[in-house]
PDB file of N, CA and C in Angstrom:
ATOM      1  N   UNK A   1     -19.832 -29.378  19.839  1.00  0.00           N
ATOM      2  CA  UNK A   1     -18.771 -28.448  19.506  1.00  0.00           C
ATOM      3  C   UNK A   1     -18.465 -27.586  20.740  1.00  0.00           C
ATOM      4  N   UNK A   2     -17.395 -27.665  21.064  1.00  0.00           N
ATOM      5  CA  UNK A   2     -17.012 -26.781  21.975  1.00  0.00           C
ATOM      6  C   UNK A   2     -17.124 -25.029  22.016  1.00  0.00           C
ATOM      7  N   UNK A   3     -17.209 -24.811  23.411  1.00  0.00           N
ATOM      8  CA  UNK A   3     -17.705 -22.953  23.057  1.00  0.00           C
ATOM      9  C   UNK A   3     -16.334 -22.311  22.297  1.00  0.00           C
ATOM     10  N   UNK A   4     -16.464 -21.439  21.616  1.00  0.00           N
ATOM     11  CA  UNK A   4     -15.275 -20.424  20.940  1.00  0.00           C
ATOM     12  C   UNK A   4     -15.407 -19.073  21.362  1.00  0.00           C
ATOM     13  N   UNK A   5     -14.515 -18.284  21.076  1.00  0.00           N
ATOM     14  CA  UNK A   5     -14.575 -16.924  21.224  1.00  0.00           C
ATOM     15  C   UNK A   5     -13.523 -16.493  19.585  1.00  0.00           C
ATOM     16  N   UNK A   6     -14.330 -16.021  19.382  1.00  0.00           N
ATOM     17  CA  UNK A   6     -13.060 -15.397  18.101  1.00  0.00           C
ATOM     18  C   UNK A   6     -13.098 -13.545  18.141  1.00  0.00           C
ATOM     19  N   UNK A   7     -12.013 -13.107  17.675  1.00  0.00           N
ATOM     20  CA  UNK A   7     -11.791 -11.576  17.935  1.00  0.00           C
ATOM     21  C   UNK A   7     -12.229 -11.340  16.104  1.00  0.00           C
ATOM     22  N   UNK A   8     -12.665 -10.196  15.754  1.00  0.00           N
ATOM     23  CA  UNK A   8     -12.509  -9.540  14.680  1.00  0.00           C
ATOM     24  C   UNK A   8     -11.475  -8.214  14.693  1.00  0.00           C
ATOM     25  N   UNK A   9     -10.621  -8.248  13.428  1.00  0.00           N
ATOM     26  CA  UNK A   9      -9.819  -7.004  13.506  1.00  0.00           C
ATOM     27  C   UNK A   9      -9.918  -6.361  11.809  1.00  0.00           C
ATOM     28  N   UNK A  10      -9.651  -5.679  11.797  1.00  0.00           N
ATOM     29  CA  UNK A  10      -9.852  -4.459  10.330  1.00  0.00           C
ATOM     30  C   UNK A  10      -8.405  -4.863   9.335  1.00  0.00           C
ATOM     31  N   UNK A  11      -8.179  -4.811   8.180  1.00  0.00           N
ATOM     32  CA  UNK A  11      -7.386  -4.565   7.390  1.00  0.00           C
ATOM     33  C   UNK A  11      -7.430  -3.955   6.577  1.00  0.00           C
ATOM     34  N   UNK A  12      -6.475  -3.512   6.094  1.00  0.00           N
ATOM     35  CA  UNK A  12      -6.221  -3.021   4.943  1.00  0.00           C
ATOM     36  C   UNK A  12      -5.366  -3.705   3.891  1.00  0.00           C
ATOM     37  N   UNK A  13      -5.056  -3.970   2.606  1.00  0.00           N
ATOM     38  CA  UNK A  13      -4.277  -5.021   1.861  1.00  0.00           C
ATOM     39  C   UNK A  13      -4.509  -3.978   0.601  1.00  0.00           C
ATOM     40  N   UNK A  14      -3.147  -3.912   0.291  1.00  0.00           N
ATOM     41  CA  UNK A  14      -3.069  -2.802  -1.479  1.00  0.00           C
ATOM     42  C   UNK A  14      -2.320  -3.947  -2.089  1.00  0.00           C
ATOM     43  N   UNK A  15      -2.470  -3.283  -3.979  1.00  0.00           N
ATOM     44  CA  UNK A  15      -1.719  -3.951  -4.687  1.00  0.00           C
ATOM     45  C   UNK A  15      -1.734  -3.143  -5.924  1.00  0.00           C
ATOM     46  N   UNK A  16      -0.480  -3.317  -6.413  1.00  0.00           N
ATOM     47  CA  UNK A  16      -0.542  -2.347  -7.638  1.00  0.00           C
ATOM     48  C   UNK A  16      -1.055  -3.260  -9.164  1.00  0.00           C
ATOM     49  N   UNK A  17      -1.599  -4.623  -9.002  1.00  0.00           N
ATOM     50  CA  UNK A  17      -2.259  -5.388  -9.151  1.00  0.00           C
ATOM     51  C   UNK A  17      -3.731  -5.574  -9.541  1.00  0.00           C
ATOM     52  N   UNK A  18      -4.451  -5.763  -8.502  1.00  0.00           N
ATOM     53  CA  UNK A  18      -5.544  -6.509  -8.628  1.00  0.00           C
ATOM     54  C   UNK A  18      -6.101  -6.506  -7.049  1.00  0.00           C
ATOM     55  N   UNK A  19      -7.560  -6.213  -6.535  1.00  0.00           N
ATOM     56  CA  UNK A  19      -8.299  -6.050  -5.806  1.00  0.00           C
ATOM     57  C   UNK A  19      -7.806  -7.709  -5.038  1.00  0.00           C
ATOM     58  N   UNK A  20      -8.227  -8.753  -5.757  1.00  0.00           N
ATOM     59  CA  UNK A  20      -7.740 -10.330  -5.142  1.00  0.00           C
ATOM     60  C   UNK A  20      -6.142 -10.524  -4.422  1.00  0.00           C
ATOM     61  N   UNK A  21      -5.264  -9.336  -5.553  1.00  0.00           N
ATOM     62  CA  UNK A  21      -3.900  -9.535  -4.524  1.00  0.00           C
ATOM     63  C   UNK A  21      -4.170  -8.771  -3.612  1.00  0.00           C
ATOM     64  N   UNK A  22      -4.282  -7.691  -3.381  1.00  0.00           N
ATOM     65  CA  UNK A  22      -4.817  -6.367  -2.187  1.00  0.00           C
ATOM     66  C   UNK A  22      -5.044  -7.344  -0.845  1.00  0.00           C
ATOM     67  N   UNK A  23      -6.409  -8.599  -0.842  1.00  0.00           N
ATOM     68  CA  UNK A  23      -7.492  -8.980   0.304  1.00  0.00           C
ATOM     69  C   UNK A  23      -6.273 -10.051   0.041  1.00  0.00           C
ATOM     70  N   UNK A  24      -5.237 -11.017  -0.225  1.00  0.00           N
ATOM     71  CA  UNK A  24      -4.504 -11.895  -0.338  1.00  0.00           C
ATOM     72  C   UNK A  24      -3.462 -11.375   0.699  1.00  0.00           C
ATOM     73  N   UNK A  25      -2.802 -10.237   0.162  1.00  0.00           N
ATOM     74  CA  UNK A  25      -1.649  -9.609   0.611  1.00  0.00           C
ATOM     75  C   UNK A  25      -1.891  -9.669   2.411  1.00  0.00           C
ATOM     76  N   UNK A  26      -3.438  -8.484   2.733  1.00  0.00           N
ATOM     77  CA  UNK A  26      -3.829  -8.341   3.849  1.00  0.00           C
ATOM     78  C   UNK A  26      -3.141  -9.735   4.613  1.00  0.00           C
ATOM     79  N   UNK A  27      -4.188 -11.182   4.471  1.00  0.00           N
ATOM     80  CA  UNK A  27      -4.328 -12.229   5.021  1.00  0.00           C
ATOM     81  C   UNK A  27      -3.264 -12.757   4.774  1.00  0.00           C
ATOM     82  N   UNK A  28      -2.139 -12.631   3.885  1.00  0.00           N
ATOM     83  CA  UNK A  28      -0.780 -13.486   4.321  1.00  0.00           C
ATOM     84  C   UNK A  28       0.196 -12.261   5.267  1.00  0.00           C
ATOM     85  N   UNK A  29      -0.137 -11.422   5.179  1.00  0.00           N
ATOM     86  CA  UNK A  29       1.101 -11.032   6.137  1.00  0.00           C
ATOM     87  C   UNK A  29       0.186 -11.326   7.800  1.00  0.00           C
ATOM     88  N   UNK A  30      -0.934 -10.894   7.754  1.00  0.00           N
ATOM     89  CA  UNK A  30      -1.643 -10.846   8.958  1.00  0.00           C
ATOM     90  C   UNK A  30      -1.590 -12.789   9.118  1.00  0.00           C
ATOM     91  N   UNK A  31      -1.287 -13.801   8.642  1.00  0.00           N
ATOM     92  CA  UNK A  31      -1.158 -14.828   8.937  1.00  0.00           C
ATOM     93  C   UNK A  31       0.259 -15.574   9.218  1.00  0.00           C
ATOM     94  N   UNK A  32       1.341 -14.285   9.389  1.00  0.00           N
ATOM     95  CA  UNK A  32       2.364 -14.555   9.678  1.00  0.00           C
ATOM     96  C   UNK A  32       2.566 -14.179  11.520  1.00  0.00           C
ATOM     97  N   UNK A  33       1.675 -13.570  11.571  1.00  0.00           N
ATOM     98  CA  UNK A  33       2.045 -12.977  13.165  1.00  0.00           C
ATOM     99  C   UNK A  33       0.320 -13.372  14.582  1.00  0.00           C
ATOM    100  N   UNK A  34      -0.536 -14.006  13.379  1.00  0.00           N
ATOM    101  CA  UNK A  34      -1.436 -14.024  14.147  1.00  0.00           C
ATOM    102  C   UNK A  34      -2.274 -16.002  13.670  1.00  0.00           C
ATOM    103  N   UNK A  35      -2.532 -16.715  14.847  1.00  0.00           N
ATOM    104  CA  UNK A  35      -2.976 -18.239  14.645  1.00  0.00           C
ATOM    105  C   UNK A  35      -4.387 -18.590  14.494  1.00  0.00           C
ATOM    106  N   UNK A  36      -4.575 -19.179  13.532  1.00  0.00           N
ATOM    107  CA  UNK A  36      -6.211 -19.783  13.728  1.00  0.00           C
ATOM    108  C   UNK A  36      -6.734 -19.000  13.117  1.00  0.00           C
ATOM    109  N   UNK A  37      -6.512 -18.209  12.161  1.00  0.00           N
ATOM    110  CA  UNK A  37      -7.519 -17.522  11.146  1.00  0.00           C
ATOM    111  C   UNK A  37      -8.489 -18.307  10.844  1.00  0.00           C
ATOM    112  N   UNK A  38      -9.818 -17.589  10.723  1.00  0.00           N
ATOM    113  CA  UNK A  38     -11.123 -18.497  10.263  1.00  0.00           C
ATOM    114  C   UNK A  38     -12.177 -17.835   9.147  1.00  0.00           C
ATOM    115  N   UNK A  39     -11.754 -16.605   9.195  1.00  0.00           N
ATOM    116  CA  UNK A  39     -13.096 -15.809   7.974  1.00  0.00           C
ATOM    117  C   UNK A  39     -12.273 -14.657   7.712  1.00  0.00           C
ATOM    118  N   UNK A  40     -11.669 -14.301   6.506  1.00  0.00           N
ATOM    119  CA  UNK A  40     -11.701 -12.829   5.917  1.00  0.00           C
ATOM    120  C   UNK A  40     -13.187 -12.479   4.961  1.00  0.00           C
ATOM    121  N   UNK A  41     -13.398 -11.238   5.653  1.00  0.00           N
ATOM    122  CA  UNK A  41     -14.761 -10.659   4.867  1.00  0.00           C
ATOM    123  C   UNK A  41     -14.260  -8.984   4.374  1.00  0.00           C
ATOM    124  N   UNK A  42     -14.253  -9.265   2.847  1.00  0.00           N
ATOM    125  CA  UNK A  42     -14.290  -8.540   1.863  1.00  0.00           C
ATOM    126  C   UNK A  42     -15.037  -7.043   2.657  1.00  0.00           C
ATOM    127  N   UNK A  43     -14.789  -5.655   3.050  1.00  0.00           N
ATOM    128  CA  UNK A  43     -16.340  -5.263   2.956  1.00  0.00           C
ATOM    129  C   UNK A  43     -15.927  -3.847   2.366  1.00  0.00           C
ATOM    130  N   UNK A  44     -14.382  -3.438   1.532  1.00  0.00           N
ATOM    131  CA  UNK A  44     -14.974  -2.727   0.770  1.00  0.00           C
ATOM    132  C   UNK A  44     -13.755  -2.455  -0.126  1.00  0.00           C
ATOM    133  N   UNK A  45     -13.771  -2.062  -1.314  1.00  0.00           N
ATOM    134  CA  UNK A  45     -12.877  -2.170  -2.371  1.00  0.00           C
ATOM    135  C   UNK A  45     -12.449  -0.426  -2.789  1.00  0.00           C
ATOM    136  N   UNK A  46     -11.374  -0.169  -2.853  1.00  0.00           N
ATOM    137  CA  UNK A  46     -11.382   0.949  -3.491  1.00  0.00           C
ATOM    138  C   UNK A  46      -9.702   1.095  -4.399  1.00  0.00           C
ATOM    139  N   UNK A  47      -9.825   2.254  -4.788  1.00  0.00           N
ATOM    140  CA  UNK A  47      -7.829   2.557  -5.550  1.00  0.00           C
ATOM    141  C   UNK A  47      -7.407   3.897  -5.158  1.00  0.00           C
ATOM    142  N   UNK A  48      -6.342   3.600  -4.931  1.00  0.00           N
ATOM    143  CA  UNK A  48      -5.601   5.161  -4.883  1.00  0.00           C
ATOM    144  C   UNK A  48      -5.249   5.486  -6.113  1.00  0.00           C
ATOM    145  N   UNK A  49      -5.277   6.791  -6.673  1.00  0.00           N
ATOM    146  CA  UNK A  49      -4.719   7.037  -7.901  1.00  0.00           C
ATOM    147  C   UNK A  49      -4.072   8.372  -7.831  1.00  0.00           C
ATOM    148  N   UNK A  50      -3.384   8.319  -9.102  1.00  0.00           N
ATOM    149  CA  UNK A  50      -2.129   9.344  -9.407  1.00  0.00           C
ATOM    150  C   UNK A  50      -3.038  10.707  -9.691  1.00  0.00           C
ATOM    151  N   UNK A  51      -2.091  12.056  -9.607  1.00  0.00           N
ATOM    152  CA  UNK A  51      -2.651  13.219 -10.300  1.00  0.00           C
ATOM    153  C   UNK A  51      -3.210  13.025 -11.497  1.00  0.00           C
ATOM    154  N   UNK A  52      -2.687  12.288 -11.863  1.00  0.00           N
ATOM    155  CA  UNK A  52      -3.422  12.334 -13.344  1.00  0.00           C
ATOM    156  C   UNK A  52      -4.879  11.408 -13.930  1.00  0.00           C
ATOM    157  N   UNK A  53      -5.049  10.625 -12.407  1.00  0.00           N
ATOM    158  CA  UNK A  53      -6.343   9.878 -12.563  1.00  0.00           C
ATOM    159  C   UNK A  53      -5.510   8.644 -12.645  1.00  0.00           C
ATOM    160  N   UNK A  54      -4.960   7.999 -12.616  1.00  0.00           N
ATOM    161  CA  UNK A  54      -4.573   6.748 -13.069  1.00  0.00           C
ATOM    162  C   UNK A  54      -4.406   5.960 -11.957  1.00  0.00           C
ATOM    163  N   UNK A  55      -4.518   4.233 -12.476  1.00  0.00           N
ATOM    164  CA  UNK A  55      -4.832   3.716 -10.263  1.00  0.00           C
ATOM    165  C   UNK A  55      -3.116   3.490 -10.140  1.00  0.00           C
ATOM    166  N   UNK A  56      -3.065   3.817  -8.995  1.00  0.00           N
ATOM    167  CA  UNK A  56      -1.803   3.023  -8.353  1.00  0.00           C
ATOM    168  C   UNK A  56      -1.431   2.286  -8.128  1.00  0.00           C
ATOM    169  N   UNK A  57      -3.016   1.817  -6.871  1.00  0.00           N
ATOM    170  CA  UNK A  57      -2.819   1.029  -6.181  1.00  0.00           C
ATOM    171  C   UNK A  57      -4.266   0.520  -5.595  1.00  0.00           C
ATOM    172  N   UNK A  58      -4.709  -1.096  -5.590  1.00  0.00           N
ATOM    173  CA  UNK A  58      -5.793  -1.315  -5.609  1.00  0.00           C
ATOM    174  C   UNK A  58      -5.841  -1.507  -4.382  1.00  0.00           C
ATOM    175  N   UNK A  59      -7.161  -1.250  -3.457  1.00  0.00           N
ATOM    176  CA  UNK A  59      -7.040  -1.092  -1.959  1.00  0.00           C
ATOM    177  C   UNK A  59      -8.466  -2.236  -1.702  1.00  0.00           C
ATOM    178  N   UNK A  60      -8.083  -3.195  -0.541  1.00  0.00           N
ATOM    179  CA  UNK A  60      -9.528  -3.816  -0.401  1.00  0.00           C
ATOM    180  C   UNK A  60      -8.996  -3.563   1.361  1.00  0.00           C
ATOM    181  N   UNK A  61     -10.255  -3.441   1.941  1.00  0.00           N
ATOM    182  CA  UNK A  61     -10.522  -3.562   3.620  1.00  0.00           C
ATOM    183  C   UNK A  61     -11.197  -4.849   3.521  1.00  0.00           C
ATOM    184  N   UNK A  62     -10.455  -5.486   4.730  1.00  0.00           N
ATOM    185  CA  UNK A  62     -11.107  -6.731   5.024  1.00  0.00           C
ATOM    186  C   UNK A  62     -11.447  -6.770   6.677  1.00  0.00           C
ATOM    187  N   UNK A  63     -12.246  -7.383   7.100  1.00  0.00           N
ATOM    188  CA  UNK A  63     -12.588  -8.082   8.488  1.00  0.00           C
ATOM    189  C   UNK A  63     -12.245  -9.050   8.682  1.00  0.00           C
ATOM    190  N   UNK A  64     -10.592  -9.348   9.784  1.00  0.00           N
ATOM    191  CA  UNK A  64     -10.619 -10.849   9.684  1.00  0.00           C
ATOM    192  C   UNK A  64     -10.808 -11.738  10.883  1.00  0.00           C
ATOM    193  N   UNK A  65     -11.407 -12.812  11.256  1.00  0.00           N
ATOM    194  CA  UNK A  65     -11.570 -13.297  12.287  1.00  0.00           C
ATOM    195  C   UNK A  65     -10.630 -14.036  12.611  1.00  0.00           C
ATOM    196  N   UNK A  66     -10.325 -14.355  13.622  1.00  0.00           N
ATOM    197  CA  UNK A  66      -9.509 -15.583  14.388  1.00  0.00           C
ATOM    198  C   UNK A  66      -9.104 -15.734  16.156  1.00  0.00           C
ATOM    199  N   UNK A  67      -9.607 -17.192  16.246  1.00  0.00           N
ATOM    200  CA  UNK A  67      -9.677 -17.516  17.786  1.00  0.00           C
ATOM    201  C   UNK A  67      -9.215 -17.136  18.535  1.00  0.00           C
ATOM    202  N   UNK A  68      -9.986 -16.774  19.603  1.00  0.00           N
ATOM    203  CA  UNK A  68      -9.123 -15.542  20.988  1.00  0.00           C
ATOM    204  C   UNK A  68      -9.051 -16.783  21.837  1.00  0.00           C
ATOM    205  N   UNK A  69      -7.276 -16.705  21.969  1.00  0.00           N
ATOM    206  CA  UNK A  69      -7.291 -17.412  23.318  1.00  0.00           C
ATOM    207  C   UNK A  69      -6.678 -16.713  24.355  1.00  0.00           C
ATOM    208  N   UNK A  70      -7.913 -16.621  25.229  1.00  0.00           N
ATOM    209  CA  UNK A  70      -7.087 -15.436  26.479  1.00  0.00           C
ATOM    210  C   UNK A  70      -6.575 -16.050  27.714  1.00  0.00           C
ATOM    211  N   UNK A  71      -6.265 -15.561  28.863  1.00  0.00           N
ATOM    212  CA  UNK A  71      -5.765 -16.260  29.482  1.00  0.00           C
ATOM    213  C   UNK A  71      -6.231 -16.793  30.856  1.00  0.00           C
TER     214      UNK A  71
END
């Protein structure tokens, strides 16, 4: 196998949904502008919610990897 280098970068992904659309959302927009994705890692889940307690909006942070090709 040939040597690799891959970069890790941070996300964020909401949904007024579901925690799975939130980490979905992240990795399709971040797979519109960036090539060779190889690992999103989950590493933490949370919600924003209204004054009144109620969720808004479901929030997951992800770590996602993909191949650095430099120059």
């Amino acid at each position: 196998m040939p040597e690799s280098v891959y970069k890790v970068i941070e996300l964020i992904g909401t949904s007024s949904e579901s925690w799975e659309k939130a980490a979905a959302n992240a990795v399709g927009l971040a797979a519109k502008s960036l090539r060779d994705l190889r690992v999103a890692e989950v590493v933490k889940l949370d919600m924003q919610l209204d004054g009144k307690g109620q969720v808004e909006a479901y929030r997951a942070k992800l770590n996602v990897s993909f191949k650095f090709e430099g120059s």
